[in-house]
PDB file of N, CA and C in Angstrom:
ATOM      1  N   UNK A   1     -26.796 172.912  19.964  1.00  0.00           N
ATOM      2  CA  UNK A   1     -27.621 172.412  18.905  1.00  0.00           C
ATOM      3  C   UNK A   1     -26.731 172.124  17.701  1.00  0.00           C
ATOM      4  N   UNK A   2     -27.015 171.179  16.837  1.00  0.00           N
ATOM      5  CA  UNK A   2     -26.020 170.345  15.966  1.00  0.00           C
ATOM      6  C   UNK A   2     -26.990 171.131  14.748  1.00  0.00           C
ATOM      7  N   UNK A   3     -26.043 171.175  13.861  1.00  0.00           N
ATOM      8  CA  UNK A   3     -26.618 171.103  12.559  1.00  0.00           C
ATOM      9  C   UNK A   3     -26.821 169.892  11.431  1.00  0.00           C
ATOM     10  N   UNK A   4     -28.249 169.432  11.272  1.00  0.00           N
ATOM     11  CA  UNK A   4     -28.237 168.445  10.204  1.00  0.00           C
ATOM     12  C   UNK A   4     -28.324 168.464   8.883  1.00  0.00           C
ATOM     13  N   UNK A   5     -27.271 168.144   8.289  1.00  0.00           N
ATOM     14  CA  UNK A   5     -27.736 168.622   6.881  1.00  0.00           C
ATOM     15  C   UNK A   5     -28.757 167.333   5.975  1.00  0.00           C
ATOM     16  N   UNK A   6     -29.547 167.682   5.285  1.00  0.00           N
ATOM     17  CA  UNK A   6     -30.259 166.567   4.982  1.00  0.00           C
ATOM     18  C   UNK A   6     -29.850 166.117   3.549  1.00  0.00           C
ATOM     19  N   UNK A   7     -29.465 164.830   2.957  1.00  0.00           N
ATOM     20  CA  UNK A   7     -29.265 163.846   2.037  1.00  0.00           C
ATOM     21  C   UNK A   7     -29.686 162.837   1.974  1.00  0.00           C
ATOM     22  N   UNK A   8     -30.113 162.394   0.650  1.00  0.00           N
ATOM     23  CA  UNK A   8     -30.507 161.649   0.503  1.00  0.00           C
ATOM     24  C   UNK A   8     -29.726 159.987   0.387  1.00  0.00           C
ATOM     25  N   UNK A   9     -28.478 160.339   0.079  1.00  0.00           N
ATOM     26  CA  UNK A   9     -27.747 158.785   0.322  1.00  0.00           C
ATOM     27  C   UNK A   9     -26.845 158.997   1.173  1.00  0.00           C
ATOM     28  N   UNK A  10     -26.687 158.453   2.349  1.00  0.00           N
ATOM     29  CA  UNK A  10     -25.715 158.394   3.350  1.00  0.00           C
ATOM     30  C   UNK A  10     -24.591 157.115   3.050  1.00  0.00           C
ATOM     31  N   UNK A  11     -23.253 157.227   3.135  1.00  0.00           N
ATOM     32  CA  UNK A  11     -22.316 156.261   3.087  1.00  0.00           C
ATOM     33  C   UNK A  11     -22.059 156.003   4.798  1.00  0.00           C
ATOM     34  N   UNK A  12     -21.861 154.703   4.744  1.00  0.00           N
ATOM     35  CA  UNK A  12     -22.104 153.952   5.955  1.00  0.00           C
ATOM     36  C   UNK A  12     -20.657 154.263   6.533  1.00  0.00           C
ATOM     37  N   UNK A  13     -19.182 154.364   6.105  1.00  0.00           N
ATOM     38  CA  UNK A  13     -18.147 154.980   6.565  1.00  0.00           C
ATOM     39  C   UNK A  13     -18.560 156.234   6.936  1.00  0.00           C
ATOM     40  N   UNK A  14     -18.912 157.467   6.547  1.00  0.00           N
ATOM     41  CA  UNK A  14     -19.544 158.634   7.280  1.00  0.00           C
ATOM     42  C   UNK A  14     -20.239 158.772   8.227  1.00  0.00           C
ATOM     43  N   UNK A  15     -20.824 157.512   8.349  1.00  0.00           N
ATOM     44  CA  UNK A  15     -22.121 157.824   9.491  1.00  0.00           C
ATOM     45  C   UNK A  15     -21.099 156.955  11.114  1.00  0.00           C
ATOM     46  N   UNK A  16     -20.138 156.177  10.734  1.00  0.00           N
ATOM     47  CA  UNK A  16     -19.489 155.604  11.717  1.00  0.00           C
ATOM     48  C   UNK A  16     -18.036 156.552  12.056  1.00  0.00           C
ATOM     49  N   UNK A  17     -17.984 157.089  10.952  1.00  0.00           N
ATOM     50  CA  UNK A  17     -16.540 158.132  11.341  1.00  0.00           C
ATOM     51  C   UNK A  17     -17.258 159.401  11.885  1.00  0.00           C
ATOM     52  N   UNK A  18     -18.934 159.913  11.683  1.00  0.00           N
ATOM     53  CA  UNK A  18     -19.794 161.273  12.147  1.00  0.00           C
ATOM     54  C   UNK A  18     -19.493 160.256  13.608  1.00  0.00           C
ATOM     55  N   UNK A  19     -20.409 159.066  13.738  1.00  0.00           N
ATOM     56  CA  UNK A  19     -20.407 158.551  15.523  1.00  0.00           C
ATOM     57  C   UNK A  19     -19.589 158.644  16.097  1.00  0.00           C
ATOM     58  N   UNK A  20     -18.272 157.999  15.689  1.00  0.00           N
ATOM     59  CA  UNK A  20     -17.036 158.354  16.114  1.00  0.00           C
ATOM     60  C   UNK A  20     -16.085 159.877  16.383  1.00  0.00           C
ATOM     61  N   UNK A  21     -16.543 160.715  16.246  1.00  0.00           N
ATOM     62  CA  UNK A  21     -16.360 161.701  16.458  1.00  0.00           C
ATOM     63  C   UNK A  21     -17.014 162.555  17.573  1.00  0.00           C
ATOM     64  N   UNK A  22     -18.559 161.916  17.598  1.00  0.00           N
ATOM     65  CA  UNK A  22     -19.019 162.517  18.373  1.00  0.00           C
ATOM     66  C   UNK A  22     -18.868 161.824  19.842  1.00  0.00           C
ATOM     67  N   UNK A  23     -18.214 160.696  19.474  1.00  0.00           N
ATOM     68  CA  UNK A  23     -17.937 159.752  20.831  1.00  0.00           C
ATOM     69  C   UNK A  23     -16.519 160.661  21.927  1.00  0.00           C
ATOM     70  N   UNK A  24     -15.233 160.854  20.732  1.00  0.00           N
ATOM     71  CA  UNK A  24     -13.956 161.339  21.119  1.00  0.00           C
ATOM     72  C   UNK A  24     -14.745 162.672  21.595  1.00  0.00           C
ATOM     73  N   UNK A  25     -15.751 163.521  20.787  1.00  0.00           N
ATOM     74  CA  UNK A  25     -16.161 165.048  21.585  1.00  0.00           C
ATOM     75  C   UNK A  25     -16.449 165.151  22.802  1.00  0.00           C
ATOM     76  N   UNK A  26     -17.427 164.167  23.116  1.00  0.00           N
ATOM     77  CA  UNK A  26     -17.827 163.761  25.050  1.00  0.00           C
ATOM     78  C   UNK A  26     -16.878 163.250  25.538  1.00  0.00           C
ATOM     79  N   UNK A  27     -15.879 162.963  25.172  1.00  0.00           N
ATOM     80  CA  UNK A  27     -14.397 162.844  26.328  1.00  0.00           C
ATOM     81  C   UNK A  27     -13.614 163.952  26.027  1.00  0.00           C
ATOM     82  N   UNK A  28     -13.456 165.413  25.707  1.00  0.00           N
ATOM     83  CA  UNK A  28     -13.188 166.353  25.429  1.00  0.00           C
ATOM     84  C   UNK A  28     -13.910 167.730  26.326  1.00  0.00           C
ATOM     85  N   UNK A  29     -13.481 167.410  27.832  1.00  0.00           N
ATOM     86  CA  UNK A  29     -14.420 168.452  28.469  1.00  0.00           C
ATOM     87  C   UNK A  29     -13.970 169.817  28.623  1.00  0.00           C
ATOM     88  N   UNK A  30     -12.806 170.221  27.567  1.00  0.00           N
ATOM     89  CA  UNK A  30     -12.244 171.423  28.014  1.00  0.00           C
ATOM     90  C   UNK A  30     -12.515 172.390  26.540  1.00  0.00           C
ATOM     91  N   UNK A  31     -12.191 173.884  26.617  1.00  0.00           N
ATOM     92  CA  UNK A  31     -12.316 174.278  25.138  1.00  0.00           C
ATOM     93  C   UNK A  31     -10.564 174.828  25.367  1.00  0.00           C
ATOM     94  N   UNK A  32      -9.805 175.248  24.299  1.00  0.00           N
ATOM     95  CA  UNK A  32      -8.929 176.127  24.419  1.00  0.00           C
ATOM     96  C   UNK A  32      -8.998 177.456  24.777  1.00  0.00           C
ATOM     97  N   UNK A  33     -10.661 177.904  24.460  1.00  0.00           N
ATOM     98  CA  UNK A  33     -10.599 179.454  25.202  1.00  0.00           C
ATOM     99  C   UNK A  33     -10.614 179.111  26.608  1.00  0.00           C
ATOM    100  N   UNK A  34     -10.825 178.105  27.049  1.00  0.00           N
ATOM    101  CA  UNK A  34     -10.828 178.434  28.729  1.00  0.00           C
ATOM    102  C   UNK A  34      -9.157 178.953  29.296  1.00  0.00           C
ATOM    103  N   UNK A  35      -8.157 178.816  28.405  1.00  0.00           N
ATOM    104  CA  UNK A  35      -7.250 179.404  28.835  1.00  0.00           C
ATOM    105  C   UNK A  35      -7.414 180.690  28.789  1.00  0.00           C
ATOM    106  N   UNK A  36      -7.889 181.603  28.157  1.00  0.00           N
ATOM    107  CA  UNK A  36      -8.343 182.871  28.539  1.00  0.00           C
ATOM    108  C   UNK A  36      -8.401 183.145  29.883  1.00  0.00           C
ATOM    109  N   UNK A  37      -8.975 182.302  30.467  1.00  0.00           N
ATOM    110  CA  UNK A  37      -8.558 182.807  31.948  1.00  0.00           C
ATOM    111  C   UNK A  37      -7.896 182.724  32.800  1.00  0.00           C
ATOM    112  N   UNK A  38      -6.834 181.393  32.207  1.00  0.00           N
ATOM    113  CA  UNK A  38      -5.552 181.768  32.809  1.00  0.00           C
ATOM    114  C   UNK A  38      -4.678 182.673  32.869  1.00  0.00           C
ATOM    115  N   UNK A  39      -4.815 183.288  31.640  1.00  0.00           N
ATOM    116  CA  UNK A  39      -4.109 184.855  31.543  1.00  0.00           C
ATOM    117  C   UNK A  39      -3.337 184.592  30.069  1.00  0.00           C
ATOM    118  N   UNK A  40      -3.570 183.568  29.246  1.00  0.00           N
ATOM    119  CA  UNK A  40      -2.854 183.584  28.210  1.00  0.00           C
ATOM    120  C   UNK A  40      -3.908 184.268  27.277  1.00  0.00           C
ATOM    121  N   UNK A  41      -3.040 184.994  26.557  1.00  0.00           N
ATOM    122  CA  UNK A  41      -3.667 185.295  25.216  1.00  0.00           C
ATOM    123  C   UNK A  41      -4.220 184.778  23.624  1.00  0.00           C
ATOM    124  N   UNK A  42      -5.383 185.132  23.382  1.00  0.00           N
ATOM    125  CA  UNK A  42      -5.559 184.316  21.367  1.00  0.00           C
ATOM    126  C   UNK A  42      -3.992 183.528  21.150  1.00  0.00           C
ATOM    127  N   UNK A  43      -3.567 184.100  20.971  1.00  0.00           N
ATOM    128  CA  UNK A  43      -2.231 183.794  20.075  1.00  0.00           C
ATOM    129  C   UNK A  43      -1.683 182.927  20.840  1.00  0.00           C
ATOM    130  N   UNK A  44      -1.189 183.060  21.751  1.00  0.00           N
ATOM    131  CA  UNK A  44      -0.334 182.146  22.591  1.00  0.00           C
ATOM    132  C   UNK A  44      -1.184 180.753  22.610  1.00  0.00           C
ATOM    133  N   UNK A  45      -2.648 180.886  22.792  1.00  0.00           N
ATOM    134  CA  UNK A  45      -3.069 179.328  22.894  1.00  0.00           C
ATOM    135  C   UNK A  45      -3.318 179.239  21.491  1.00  0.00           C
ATOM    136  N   UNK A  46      -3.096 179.676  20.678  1.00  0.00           N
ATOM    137  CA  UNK A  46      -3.070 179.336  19.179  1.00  0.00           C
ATOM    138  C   UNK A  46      -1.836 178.825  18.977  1.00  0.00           C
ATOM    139  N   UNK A  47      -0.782 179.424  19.205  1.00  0.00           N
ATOM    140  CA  UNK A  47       0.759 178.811  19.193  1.00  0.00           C
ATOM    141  C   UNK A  47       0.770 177.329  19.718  1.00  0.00           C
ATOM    142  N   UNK A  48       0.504 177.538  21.205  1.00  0.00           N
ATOM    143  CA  UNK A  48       0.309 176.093  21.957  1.00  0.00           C
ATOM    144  C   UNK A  48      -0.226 174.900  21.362  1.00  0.00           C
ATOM    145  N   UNK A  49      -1.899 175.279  21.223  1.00  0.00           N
ATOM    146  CA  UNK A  49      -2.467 174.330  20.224  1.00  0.00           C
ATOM    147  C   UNK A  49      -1.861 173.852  19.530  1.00  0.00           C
ATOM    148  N   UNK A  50      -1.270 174.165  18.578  1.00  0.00           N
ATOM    149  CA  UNK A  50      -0.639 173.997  17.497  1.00  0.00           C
ATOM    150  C   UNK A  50       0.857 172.965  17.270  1.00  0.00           C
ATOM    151  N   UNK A  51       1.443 173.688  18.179  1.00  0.00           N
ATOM    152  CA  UNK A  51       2.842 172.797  18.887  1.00  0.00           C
ATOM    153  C   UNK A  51       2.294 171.824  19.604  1.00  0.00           C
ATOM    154  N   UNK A  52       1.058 171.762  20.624  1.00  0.00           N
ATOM    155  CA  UNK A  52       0.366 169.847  20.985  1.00  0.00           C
ATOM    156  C   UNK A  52      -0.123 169.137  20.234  1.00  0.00           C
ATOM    157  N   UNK A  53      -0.434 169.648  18.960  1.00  0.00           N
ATOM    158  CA  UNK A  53      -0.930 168.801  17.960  1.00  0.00           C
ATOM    159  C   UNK A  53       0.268 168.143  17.378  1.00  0.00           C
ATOM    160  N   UNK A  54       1.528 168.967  17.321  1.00  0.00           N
ATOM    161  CA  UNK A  54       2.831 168.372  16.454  1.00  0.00           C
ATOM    162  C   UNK A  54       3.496 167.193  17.334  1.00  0.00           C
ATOM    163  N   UNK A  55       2.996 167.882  18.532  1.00  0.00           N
ATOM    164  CA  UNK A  55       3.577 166.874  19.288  1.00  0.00           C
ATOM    165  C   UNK A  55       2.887 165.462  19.702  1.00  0.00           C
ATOM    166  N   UNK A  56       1.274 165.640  19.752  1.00  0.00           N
ATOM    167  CA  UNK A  56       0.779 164.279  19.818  1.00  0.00           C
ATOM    168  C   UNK A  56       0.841 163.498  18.418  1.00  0.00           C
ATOM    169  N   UNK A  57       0.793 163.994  17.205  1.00  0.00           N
ATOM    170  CA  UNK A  57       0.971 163.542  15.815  1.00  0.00           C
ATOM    171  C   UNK A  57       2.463 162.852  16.133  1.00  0.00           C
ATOM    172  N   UNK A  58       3.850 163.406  16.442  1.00  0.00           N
ATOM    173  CA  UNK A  58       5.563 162.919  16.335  1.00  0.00           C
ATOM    174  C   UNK A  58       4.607 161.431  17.291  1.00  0.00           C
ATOM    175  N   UNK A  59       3.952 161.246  18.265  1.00  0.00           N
ATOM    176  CA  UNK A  59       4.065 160.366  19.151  1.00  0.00           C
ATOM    177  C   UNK A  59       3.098 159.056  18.577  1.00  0.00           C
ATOM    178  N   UNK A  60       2.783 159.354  17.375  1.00  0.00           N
ATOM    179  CA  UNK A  60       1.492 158.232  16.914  1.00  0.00           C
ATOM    180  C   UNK A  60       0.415 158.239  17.305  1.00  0.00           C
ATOM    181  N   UNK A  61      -0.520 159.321  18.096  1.00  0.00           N
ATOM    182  CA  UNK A  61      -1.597 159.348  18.675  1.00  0.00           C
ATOM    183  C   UNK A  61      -2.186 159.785  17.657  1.00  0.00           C
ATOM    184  N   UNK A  62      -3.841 159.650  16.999  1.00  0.00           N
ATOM    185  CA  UNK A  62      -4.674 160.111  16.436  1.00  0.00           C
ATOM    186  C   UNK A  62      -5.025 161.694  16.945  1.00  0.00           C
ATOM    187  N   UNK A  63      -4.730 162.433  16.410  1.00  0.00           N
ATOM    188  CA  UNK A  63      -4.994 163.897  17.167  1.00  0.00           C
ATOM    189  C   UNK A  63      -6.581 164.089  17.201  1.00  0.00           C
ATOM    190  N   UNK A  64      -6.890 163.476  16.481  1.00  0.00           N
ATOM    191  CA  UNK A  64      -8.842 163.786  15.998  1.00  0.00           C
ATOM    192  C   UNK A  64      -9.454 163.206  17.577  1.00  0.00           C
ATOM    193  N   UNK A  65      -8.693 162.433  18.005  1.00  0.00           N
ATOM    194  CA  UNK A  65      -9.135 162.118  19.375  1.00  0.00           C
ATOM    195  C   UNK A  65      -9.135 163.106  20.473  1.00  0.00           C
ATOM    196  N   UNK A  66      -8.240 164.057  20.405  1.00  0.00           N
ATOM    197  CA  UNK A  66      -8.168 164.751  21.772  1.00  0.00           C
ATOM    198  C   UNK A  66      -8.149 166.073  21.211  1.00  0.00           C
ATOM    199  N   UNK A  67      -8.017 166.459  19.942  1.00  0.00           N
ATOM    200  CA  UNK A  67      -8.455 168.083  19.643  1.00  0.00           C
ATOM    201  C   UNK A  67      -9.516 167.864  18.129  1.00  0.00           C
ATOM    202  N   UNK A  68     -10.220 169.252  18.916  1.00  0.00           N
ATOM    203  CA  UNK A  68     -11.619 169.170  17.899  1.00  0.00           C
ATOM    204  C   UNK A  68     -11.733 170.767  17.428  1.00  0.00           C
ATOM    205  N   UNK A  69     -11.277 170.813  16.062  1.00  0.00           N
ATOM    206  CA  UNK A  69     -11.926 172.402  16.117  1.00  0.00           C
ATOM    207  C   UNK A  69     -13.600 172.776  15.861  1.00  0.00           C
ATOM    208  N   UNK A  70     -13.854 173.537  16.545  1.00  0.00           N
ATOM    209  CA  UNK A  70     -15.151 174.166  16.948  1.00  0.00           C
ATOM    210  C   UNK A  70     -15.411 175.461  16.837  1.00  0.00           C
ATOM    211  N   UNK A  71     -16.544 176.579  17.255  1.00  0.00           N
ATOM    212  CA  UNK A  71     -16.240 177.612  16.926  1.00  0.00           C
ATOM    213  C   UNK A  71     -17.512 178.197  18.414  1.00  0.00           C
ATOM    214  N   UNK A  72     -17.051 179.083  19.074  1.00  0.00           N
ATOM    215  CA  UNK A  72     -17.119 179.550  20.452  1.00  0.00           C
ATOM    216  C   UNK A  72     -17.385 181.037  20.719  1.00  0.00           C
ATOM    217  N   UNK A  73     -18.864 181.275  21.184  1.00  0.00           N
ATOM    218  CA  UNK A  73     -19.322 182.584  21.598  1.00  0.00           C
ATOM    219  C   UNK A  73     -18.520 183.091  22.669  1.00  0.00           C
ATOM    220  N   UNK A  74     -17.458 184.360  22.284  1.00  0.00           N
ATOM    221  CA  UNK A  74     -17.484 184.793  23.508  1.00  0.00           C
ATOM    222  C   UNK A  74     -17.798 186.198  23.543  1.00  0.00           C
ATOM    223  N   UNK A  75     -17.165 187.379  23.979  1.00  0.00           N
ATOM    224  CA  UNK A  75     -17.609 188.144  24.364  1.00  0.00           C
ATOM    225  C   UNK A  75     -17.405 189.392  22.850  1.00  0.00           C
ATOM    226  N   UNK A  76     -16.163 188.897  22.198  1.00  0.00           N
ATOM    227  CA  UNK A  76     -15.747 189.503  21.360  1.00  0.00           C
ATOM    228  C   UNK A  76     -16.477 188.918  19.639  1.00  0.00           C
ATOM    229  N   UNK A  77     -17.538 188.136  19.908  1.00  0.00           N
ATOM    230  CA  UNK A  77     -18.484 186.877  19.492  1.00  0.00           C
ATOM    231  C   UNK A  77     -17.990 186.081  19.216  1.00  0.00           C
ATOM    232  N   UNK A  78     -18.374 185.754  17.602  1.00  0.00           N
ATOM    233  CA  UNK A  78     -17.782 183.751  18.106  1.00  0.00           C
ATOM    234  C   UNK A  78     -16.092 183.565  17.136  1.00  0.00           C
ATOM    235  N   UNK A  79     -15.456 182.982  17.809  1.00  0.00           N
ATOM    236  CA  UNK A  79     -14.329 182.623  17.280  1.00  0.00           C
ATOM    237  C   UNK A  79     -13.761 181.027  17.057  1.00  0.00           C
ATOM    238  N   UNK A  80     -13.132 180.970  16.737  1.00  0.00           N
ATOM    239  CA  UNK A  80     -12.274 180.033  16.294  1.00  0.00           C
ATOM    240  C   UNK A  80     -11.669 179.046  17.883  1.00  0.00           C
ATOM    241  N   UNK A  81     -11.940 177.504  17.712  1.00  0.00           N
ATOM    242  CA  UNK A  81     -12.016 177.430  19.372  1.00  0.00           C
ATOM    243  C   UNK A  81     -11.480 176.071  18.747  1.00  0.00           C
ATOM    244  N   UNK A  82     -11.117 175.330  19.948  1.00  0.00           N
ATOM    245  CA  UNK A  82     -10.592 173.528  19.334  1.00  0.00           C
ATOM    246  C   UNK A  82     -11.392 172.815  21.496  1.00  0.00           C
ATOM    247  N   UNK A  83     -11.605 172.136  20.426  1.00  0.00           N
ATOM    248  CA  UNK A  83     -12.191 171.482  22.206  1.00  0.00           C
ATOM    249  C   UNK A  83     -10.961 170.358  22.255  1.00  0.00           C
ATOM    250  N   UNK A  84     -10.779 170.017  23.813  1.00  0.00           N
ATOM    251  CA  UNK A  84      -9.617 169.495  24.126  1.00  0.00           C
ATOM    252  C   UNK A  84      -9.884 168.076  25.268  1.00  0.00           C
ATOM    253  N   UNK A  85      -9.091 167.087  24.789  1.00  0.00           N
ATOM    254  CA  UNK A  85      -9.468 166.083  26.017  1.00  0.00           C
ATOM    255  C   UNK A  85      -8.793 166.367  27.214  1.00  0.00           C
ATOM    256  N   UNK A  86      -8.090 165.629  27.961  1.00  0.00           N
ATOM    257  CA  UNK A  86      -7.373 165.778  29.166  1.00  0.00           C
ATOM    258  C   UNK A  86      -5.711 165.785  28.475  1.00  0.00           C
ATOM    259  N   UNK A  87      -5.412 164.705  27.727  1.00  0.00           N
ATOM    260  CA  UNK A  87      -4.395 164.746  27.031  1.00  0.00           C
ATOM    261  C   UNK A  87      -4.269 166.238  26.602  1.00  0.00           C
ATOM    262  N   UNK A  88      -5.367 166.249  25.912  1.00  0.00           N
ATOM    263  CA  UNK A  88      -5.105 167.494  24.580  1.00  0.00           C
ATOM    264  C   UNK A  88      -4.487 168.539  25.580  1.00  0.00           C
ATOM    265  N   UNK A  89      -5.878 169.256  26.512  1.00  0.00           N
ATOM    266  CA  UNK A  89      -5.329 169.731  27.628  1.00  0.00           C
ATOM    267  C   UNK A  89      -3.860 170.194  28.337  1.00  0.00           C
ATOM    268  N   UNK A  90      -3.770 169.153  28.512  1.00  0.00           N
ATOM    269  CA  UNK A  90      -2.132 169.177  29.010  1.00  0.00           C
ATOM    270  C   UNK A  90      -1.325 169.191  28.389  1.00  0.00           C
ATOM    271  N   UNK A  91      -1.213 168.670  26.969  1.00  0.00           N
ATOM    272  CA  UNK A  91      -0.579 169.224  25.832  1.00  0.00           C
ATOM    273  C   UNK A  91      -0.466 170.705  25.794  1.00  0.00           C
ATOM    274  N   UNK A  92      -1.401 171.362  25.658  1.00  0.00           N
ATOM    275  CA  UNK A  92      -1.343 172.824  25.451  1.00  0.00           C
ATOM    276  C   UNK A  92      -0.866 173.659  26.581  1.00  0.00           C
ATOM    277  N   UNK A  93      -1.122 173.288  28.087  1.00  0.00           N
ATOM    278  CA  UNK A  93      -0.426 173.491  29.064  1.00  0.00           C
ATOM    279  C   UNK A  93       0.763 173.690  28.910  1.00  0.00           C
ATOM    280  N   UNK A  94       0.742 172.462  28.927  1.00  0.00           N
ATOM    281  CA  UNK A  94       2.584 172.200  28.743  1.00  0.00           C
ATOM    282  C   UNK A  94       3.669 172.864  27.712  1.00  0.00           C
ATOM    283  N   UNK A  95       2.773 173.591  26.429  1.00  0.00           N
ATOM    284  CA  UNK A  95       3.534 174.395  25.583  1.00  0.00           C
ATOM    285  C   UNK A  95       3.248 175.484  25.240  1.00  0.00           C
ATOM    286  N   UNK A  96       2.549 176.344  26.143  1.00  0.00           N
ATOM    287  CA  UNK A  96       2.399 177.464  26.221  1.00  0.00           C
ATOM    288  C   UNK A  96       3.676 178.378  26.393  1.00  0.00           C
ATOM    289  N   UNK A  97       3.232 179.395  26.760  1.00  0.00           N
ATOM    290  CA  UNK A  97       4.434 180.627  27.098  1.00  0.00           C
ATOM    291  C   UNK A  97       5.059 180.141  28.812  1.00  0.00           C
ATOM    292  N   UNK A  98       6.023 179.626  28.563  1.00  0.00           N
ATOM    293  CA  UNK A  98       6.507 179.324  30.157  1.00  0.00           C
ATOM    294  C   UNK A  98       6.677 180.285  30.917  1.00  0.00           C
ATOM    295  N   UNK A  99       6.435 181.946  30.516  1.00  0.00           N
ATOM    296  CA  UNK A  99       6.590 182.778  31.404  1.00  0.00           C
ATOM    297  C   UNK A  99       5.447 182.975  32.225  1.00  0.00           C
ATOM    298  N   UNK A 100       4.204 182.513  32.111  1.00  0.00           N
ATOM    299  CA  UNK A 100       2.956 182.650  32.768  1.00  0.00           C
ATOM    300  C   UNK A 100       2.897 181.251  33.978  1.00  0.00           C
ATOM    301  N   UNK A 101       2.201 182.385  34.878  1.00  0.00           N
ATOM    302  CA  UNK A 101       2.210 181.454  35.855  1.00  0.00           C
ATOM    303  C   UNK A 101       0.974 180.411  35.570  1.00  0.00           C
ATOM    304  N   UNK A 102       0.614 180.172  35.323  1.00  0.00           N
ATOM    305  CA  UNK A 102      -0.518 179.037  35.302  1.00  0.00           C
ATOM    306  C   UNK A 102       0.481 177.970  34.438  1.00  0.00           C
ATOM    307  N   UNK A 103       1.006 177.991  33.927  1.00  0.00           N
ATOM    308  CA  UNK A 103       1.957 177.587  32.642  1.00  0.00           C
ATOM    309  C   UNK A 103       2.753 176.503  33.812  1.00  0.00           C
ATOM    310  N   UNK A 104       3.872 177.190  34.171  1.00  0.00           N
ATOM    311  CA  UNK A 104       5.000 176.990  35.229  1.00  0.00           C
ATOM    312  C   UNK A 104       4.085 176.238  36.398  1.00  0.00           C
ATOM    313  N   UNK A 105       3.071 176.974  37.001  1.00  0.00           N
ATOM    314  CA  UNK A 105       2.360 176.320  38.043  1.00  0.00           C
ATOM    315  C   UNK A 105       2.217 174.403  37.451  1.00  0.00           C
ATOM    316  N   UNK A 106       0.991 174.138  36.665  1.00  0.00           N
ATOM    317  CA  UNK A 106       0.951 173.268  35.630  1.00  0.00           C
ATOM    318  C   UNK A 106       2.063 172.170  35.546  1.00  0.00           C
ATOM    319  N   UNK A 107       3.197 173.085  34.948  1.00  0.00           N
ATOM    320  CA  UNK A 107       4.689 172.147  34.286  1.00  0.00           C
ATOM    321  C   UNK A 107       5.101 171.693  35.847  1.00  0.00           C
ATOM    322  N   UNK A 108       5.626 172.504  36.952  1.00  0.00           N
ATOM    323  CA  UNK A 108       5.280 171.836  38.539  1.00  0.00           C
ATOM    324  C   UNK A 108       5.005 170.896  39.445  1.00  0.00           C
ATOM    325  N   UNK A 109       3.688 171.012  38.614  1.00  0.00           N
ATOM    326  CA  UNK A 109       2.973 169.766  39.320  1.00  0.00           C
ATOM    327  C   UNK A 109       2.729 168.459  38.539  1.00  0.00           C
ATOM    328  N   UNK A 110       2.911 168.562  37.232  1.00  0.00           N
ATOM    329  CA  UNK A 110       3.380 167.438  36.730  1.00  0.00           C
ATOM    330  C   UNK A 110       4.636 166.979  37.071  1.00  0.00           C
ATOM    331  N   UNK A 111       5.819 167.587  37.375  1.00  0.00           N
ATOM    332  CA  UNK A 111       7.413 167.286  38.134  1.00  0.00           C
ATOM    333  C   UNK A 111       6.996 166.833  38.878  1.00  0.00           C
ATOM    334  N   UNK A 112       5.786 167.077  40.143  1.00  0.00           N
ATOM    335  CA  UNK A 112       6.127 166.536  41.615  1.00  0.00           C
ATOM    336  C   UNK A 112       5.566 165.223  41.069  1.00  0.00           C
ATOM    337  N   UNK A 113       4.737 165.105  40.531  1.00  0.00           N
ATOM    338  CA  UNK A 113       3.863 163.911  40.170  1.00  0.00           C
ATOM    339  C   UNK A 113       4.594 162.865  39.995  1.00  0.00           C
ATOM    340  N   UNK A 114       5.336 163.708  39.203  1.00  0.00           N
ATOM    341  CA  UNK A 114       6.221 162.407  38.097  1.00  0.00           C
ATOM    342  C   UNK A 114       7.405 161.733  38.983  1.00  0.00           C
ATOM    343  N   UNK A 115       7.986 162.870  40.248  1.00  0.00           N
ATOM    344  CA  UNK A 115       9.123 162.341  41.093  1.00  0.00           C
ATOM    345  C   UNK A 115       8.440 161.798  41.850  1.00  0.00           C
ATOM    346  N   UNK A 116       7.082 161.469  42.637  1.00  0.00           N
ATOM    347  CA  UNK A 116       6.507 160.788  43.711  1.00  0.00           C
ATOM    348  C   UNK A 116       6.524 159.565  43.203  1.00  0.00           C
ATOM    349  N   UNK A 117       6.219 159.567  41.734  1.00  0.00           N
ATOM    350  CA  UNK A 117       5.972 158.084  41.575  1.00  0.00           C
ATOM    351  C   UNK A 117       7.195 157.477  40.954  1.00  0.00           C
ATOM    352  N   UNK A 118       8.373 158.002  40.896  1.00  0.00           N
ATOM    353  CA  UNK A 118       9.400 157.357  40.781  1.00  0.00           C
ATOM    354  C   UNK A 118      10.228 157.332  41.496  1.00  0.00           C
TER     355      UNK A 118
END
C-alpha cells in the first residue's frame, strides 16, 4: 500500500518523475535483504550496495533506475532495504564479500558465461 499525500497544486515534472519511478520499481524484482539468505550479513550488503551504486554511477547509468531505497518488514521489523533490478542485482553480487560462497558461486558463472560467448 502506497502512501498519498494530499495537495492541492501538483507540478506536472513531479507527477512524471513520481510515474517514472514507479515504472523503473516494476522492473526491480529483487530487494537487497534477499541476500540475507545467501548468508551475507546487514553490513556486507550495505557495503556492496553501496560500491554498485559507485560503480553503476563511474559507468553513466542513472542509478535511480536499478536501485530504490525502500524500507522492509523483517523479522527484526522494518529496516532500511533498496530494491534492485537485475543489473542492480548483480552489481551487488558481484561486490560483496568474495569469501562467501554464493558470492564466488555468482562471480563463476558469470566467467563461464562470458568465456562461452567469446
Amino acid at each position: 500500500m502506497e502512501l498519498a499525500i494530499y495537495t492541492t497544486n501538483y507540478d506536472v515534472t513531479d507527477t512524471v518523475q513520481n510515474f517514472m519511478n514507479i515504472y523503473y520499481a516494476t522492473h526491480m524484482p529483487y530487494l537487497a535483504s534477499d541476500l540475507l539468505k545467501k548468508g551475507l550479513t546487514p553490513a556486507q550488503i550495505s557495503d556492496a550496495v553501496s560500491v554498485a551504486i559507485k560503480v553503476i554511477n563511474a559507468s553513466g547509468i542513472a542509478a535511480h533506475k536499478h536501485f530504490m531505497p525502500v524500507f522492509s518488514s523483517l523479522k527484526e521489523g522494518i529496516v532500511q532495504d533498496c530494491k534492485l533490478s537485475d543489473v542492480g542485482y548483480g552489481l551487488v553480487l558481484m561486490n560483496a564479500d568474495k569469501n562467501l560462497q554464493a558470492v564466488s558461486e555468482f562471480q563463476m558463472n558469470i566467467l563461464n558465461n562470458f568465456l562461452k560467448v567469446h
